[in-house]
N, C-alpha and C. Protein backbone atom coordinates (compact mmCIF):
# COMPACT_ATOMS: atom_id res chain seq x y z
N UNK A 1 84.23 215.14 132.77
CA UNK A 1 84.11 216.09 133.87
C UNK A 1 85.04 215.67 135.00
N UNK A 2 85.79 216.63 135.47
CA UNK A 2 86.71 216.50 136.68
C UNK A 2 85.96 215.81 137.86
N UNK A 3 86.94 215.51 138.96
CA UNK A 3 86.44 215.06 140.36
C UNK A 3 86.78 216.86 141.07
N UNK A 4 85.08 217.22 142.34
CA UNK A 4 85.43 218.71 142.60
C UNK A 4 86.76 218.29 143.80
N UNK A 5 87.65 219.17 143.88
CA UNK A 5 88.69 219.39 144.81
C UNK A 5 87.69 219.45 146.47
N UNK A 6 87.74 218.65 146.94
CA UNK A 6 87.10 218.93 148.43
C UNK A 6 87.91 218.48 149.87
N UNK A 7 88.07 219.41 150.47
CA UNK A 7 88.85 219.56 152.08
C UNK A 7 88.47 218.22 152.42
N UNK A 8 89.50 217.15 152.95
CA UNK A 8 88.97 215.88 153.69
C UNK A 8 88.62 215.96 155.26
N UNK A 9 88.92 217.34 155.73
CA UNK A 9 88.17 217.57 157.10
C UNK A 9 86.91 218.23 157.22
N UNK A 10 86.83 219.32 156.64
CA UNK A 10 85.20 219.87 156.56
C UNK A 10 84.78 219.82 155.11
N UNK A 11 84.76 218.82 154.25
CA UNK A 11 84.32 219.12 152.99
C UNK A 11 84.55 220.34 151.97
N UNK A 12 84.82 221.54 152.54
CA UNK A 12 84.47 222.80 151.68
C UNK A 12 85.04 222.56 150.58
N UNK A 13 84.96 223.53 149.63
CA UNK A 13 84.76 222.84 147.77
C UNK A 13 85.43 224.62 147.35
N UNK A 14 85.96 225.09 146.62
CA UNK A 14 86.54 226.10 145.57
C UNK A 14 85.26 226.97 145.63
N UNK A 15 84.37 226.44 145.21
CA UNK A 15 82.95 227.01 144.85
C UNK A 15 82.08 227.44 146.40
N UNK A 16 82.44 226.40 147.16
CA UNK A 16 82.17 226.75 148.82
C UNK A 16 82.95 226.79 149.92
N UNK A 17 83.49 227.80 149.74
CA UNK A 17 84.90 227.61 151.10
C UNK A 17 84.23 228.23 152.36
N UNK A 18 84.98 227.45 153.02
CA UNK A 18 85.11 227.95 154.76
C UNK A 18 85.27 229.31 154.56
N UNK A 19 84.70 230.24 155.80
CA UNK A 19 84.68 231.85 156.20
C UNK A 19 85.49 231.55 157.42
N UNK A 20 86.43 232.62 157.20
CA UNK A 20 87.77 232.45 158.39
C UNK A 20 87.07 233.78 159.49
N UNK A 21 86.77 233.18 160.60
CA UNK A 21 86.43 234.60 161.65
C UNK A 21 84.75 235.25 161.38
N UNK A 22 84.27 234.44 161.10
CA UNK A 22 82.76 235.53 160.82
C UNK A 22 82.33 235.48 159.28
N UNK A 23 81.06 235.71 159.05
CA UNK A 23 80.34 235.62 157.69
C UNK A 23 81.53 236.76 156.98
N UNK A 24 81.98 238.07 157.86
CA UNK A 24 82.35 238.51 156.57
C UNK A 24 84.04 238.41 156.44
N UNK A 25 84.65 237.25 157.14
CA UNK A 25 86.09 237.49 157.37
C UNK A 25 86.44 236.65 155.53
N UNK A 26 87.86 236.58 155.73
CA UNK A 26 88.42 235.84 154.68
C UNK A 26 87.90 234.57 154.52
N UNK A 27 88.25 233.75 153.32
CA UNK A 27 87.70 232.47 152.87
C UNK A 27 89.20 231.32 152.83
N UNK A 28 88.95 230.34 152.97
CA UNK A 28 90.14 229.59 153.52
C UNK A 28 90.61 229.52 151.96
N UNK A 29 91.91 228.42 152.16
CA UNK A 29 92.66 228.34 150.64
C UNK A 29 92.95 227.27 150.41
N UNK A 30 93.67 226.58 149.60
CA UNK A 30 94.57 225.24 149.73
C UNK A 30 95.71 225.13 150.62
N UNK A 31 95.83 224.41 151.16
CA UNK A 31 97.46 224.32 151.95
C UNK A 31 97.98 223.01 151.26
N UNK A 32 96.82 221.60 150.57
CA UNK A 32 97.23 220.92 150.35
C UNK A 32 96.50 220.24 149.11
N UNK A 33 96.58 219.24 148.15
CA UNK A 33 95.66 218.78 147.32
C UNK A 33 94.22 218.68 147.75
N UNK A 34 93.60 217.88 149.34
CA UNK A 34 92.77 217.84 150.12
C UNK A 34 92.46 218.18 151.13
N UNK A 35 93.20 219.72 151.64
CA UNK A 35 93.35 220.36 152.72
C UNK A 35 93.01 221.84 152.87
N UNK A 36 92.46 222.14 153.46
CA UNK A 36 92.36 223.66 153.45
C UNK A 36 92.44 224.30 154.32
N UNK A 37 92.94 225.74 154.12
CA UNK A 37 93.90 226.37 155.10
C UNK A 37 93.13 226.72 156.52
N UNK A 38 91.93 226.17 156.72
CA UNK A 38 91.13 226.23 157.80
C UNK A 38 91.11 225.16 158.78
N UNK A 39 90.80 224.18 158.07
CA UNK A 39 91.35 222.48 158.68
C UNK A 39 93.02 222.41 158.87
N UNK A 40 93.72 223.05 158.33
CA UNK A 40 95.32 222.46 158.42
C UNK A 40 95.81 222.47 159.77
N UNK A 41 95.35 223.39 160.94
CA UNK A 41 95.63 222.90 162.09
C UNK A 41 95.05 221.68 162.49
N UNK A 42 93.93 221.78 162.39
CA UNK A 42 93.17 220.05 163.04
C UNK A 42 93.71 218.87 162.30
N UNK A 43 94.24 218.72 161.26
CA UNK A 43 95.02 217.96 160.64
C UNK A 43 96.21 217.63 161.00
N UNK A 44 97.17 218.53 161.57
CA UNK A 44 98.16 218.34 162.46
C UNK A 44 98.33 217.76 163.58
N UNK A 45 97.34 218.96 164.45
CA UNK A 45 96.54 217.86 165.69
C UNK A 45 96.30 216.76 165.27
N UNK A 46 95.75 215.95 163.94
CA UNK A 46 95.19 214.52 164.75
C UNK A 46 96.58 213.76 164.14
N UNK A 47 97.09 214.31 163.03
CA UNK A 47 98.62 213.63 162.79
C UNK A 47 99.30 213.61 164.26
N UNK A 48 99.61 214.45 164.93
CA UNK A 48 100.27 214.43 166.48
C UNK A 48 99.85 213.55 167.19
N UNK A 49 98.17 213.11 167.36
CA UNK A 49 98.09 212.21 168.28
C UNK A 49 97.94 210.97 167.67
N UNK A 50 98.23 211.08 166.85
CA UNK A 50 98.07 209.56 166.31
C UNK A 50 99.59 208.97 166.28
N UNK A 51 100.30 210.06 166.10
CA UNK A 51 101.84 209.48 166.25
C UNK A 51 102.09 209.44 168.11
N UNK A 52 101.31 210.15 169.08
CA UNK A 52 101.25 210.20 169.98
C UNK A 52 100.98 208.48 170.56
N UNK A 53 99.66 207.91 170.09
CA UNK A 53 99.38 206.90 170.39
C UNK A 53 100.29 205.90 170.29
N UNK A 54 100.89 205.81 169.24
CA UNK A 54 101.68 204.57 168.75
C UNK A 54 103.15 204.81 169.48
N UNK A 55 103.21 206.07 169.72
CA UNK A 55 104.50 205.59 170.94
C UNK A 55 104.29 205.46 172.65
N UNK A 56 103.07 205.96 172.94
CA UNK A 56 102.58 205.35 173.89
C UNK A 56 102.37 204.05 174.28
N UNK A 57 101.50 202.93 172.98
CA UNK A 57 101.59 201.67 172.76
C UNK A 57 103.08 200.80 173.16
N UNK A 58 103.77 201.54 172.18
CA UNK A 58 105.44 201.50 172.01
C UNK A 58 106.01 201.16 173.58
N UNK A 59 105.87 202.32 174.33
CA UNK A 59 106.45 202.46 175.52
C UNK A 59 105.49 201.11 176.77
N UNK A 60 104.03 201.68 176.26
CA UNK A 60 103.24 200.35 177.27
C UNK A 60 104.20 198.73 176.81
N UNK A 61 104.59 198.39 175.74
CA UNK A 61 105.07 197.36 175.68
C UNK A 61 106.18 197.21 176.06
N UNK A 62 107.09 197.78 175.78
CA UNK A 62 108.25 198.13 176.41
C UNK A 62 108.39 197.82 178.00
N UNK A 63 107.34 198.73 178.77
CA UNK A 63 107.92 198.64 180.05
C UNK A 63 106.72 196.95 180.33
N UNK A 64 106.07 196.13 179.69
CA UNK A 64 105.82 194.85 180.06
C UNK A 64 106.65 193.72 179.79
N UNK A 65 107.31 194.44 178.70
CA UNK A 65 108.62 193.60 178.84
C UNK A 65 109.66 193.29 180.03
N UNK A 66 109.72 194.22 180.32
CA UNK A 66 110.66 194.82 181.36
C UNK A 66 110.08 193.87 182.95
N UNK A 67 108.61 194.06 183.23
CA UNK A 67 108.17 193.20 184.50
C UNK A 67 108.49 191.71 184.39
């Protein structure tokens, strides 16, 4: 028996997908092996700040070098 395909941000599953907009709007999709087209913004977002952080870090060291 397979492993089920499940979203690594809200869990949803093939068999249980996210409702896009309301009980009766569309149902999300794949965007990725573990992604679904409902989460793929918040996935971006936290990719952004996480690359956000590490050049912040980057720059805090930088300018202690510098004093």
């Amino acid at each position: 028996m397979g492993k089920i395909k499940k979203c690594r941000v809200c869990g949803c599953t093939a068999s249980k997908a996210c409702v896009v907009g309301g009980a009766d709007g569309p149902t999300c999709h794949w965007v990725a092996n573990d992604l679904c087209s409902t989460c793929a913004p918040v996935a971006a977002i936290e990719a952004f700040l996480g690359h956000l952080a590490v050049a912040v870090e980057e720059f805090r060291t930088m300018l202690r070098r510098r004093a």
